[in-house]
C-alpha atoms as a PDB file:
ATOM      1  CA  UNK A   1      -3.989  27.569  60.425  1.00  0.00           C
ATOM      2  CA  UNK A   2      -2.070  25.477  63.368  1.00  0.00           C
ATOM      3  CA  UNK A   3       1.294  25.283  61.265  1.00  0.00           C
ATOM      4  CA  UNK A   4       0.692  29.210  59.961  1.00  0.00           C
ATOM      5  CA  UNK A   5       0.689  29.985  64.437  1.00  0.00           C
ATOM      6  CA  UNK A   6       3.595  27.612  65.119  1.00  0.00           C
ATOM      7  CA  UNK A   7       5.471  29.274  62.612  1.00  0.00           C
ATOM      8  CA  UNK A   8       4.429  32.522  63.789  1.00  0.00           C
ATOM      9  CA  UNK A   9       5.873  31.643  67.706  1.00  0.00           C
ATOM     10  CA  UNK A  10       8.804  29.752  66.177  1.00  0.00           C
ATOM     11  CA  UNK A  11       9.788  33.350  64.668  1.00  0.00           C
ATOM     12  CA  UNK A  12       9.144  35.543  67.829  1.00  0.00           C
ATOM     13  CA  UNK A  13      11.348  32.479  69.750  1.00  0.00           C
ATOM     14  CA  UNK A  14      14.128  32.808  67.181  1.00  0.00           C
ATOM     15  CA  UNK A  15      13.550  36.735  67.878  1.00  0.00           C
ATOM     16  CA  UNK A  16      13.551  36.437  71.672  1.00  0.00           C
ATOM     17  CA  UNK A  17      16.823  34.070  71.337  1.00  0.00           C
ATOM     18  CA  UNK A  18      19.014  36.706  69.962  1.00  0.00           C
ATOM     19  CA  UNK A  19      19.864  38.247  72.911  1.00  0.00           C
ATOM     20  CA  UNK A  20      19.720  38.617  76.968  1.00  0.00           C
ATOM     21  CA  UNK A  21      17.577  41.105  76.903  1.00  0.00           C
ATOM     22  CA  UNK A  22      14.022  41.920  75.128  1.00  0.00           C
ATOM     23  CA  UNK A  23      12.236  45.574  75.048  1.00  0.00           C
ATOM     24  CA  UNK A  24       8.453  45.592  74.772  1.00  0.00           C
ATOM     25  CA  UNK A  25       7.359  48.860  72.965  1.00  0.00           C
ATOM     26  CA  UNK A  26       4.028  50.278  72.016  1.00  0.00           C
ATOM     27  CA  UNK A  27       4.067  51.357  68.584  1.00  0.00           C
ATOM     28  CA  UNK A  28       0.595  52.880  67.593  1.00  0.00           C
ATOM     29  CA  UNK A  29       1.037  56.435  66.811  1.00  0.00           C
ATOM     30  CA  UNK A  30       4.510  55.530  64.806  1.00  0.00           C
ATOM     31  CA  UNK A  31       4.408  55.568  61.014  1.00  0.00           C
ATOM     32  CA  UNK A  32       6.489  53.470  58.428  1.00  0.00           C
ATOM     33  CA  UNK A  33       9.051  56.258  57.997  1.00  0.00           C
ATOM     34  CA  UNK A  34       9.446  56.509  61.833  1.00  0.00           C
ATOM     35  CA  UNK A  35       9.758  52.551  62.128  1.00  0.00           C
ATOM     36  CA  UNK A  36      12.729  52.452  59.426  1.00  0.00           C
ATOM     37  CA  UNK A  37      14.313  55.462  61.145  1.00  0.00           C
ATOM     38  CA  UNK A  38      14.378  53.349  64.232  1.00  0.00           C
ATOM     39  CA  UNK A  39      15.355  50.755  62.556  1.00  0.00           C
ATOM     40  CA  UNK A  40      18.792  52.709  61.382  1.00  0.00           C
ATOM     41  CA  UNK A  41      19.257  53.800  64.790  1.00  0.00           C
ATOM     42  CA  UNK A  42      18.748  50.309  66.428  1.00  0.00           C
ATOM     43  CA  UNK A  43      21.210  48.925  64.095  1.00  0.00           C
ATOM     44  CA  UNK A  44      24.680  51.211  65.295  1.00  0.00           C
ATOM     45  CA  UNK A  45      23.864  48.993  68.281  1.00  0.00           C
ATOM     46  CA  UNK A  46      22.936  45.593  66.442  1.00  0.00           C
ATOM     47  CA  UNK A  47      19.891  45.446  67.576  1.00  0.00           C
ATOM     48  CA  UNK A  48      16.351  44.778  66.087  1.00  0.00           C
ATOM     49  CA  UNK A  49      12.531  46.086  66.430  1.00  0.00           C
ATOM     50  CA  UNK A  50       9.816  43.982  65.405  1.00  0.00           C
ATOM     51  CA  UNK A  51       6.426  43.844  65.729  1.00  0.00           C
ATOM     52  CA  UNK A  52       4.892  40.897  67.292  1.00  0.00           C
ATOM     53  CA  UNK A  53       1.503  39.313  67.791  1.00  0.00           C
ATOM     54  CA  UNK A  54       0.818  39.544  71.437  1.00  0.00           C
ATOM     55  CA  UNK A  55      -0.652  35.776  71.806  1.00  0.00           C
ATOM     56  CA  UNK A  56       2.566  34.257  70.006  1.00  0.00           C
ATOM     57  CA  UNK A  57       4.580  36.464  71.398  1.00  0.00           C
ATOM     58  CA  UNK A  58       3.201  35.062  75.443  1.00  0.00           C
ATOM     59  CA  UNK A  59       3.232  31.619  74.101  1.00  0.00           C
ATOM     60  CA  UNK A  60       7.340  31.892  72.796  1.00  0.00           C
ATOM     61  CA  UNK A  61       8.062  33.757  76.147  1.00  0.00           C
ATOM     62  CA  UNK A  62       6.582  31.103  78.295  1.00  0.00           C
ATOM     63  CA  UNK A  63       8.508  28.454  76.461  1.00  0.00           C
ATOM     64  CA  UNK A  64      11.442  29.977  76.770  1.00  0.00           C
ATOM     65  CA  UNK A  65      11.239  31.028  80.621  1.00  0.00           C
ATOM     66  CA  UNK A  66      11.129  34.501  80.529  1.00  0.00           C
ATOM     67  CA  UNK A  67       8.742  35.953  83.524  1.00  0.00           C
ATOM     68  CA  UNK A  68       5.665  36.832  82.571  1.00  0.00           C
ATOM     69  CA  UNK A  69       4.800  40.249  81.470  1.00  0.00           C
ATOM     70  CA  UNK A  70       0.764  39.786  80.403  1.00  0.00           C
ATOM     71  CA  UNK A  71      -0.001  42.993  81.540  1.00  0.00           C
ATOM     72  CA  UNK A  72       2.492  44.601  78.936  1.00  0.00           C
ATOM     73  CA  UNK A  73       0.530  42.837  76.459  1.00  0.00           C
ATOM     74  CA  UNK A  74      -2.110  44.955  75.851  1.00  0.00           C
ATOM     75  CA  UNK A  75      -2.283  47.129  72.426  1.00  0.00           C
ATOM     76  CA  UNK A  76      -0.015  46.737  69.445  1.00  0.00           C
ATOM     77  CA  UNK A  77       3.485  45.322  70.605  1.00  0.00           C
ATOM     78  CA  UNK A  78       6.774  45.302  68.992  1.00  0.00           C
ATOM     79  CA  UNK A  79      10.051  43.726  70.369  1.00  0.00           C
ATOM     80  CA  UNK A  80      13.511  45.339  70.781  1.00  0.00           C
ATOM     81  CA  UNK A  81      16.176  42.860  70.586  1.00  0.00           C
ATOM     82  CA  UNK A  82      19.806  42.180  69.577  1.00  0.00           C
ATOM     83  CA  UNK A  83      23.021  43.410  70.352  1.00  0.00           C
ATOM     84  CA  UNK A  84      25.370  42.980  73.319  1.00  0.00           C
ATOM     85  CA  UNK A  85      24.267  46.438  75.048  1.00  0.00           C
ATOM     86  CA  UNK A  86      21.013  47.130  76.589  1.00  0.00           C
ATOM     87  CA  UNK A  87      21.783  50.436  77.810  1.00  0.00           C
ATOM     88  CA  UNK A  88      23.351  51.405  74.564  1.00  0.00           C
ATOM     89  CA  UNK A  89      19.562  50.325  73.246  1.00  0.00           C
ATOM     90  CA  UNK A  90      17.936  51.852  75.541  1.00  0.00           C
ATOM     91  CA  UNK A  91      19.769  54.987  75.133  1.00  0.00           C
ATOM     92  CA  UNK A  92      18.562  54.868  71.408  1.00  0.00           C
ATOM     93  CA  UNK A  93      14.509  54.126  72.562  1.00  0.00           C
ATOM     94  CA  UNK A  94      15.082  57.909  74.648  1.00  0.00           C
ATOM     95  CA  UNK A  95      16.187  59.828  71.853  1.00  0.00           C
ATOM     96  CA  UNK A  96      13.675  58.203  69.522  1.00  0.00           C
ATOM     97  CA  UNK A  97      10.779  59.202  72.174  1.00  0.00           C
ATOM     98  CA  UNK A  98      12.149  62.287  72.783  1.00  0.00           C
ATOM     99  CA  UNK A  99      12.501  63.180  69.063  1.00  0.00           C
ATOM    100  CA  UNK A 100       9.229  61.739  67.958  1.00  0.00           C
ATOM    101  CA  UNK A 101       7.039  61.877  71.113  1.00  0.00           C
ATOM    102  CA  UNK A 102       5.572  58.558  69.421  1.00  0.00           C
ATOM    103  CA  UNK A 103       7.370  55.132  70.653  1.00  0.00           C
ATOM    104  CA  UNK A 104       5.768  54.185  74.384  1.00  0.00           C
ATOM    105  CA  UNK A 105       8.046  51.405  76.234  1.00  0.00           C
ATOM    106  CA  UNK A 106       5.821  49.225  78.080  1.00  0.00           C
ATOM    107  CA  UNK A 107       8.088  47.046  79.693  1.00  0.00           C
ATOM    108  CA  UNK A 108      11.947  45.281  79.338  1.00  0.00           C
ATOM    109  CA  UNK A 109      12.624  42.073  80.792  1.00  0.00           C
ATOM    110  CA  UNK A 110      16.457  41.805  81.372  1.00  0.00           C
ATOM    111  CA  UNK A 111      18.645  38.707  82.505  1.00  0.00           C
ATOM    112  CA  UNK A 112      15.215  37.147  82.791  1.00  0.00           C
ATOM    113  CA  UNK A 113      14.253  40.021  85.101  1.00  0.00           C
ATOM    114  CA  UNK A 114      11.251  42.171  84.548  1.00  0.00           C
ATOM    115  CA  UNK A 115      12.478  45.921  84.282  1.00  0.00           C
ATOM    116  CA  UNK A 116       9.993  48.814  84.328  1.00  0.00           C
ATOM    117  CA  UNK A 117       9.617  51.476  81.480  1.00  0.00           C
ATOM    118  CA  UNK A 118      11.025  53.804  84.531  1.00  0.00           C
ATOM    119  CA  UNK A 119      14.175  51.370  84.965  1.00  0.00           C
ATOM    120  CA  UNK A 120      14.958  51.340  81.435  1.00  0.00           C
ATOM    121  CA  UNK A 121      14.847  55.350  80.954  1.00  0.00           C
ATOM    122  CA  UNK A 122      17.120  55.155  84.330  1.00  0.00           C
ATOM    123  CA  UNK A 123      19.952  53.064  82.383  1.00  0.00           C
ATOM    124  CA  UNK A 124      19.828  55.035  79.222  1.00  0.00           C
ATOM    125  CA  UNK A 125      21.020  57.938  81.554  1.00  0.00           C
ATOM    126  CA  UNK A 126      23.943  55.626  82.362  1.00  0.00           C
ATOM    127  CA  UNK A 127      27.260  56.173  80.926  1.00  0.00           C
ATOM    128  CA  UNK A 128      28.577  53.720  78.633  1.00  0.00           C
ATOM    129  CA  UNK A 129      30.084  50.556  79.542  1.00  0.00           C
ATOM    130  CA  UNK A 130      33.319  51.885  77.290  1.00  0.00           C
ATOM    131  CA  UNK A 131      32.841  55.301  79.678  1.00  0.00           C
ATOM    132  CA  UNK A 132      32.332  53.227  82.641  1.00  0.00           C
ATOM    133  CA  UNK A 133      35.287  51.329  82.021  1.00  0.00           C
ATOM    134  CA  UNK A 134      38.232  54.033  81.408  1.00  0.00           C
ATOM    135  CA  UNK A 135      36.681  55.659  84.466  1.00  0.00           C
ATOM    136  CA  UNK A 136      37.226  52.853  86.444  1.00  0.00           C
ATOM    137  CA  UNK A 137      41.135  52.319  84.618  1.00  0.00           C
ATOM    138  CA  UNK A 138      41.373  56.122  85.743  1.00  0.00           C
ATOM    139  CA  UNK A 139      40.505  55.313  88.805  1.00  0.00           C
ATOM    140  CA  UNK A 140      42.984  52.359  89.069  1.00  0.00           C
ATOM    141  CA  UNK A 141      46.098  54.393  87.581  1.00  0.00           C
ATOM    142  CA  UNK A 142      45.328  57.403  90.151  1.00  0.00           C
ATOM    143  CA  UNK A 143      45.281  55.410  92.951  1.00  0.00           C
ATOM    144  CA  UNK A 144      48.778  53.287  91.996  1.00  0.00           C
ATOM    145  CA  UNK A 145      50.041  57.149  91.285  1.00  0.00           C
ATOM    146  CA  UNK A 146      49.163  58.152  94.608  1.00  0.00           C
ATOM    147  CA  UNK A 147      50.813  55.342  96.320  1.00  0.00           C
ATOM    148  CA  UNK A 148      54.151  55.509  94.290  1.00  0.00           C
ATOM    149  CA  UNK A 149      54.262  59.320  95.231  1.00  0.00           C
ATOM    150  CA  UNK A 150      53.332  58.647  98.935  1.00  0.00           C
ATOM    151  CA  UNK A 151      56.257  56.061  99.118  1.00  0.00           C
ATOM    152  CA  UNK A 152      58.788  58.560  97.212  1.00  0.00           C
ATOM    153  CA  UNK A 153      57.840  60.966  99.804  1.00  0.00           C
ATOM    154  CA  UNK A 154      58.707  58.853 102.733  1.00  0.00           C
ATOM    155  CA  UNK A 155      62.244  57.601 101.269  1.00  0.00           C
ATOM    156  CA  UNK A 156      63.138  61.442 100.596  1.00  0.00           C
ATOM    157  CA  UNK A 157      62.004  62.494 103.935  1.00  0.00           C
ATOM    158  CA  UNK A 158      63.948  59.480 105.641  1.00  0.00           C
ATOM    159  CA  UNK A 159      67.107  60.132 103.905  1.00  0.00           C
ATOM    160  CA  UNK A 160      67.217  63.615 102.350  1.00  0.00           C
ATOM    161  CA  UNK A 161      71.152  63.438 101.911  1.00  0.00           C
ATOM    162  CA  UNK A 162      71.359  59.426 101.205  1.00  0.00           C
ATOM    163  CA  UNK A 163      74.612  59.107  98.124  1.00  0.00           C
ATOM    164  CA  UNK A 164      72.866  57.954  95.082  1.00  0.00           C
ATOM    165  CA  UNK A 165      73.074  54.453  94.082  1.00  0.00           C
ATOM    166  CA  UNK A 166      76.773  53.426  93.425  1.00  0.00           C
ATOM    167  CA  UNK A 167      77.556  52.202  89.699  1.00  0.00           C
ATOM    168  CA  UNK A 168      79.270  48.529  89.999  1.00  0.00           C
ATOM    169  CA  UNK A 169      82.619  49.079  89.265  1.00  0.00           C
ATOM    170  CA  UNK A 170      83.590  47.884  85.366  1.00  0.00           C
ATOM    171  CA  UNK A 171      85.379  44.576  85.481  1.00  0.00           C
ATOM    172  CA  UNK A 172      89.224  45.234  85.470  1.00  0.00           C
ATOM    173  CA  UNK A 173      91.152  43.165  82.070  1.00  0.00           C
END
């Protein structure tokens, strides 16, 4: 029985490893179908759901360094991991919940930071980080735009009648 529970917290640690971020979700009401419908949707963002036995589950998060989150661990527990973008993830979790009414986040632990069910539905509702970064490169090219006008103001107001810039003269043979 020892090896059969070492195994069992090896697998959750090998789970917990995959990425910077884990997603504790209640899963009690969800059927089979629902579960590989998640699944599908997790995986557009390479991420994972798995259910987890709460004791191994404390056991690989302590060894690992995580903060604790015992009072997440009460019920049936499955893990949401994977994938280079929470909010991407998290965005997925919403529209499962608000399709199914089923999946129940308990809790998200993030950058070894605890994040509340409340926190996570808060960065679902956040852009994008693609979205968030050609606004910010919008931002950027607007600005520079501005400033070149601004100057090309000045230097016509300055010198309204200044010649144009001379051509050198071609070299004589």
């Amino acid at each position: 029985m020892r090896a059969e529970k070492n195994y069992l917290i090896a697998e959750v640690e090998t789970h917990l490893k995959k990425s910077d971020y884990v997603i504790l979700a209640n899963f009690s009401q969800v059927s089979v179908a629902d579960v590989s419908e998640l699944r599908n949707r997790l995986a557009t963002e390479s991420a994972e759901f798995h259910v987890v036995k709460n004791s191994s589950l404390r056991v690989a998060a302590k060894t690992l360094g995580l903060p604790e989150f015992e009072g997440a661990l009460a019920g049936p527990t499955a893990v949401v991991v994977g994938g280079k973008n929470p909010a991407g993830v998290a965005k997925v979790l919403k529209k499962f919940f608000e399709d199914k009414k089923k999946l129940e986040v308990k809790v998200g632990v993030l950058d070894k930071k605890i994040v509340t069910a409340s926190d996570l539905a808060k960065i679902a509702d956040l852009p994008s980080f693609e979205a968030l970064r050609s606004q910010l490169l919008g931002l950027f090219t607007q600005t520079g735009a501005a400033f070149v006008r601004v100057l090309d103001a000045k230097v016509k107001k300055e010198s309204p009648d200044a010649p144009a810039a001379e051509q050198p003269a071609a070299p004589s043979a």
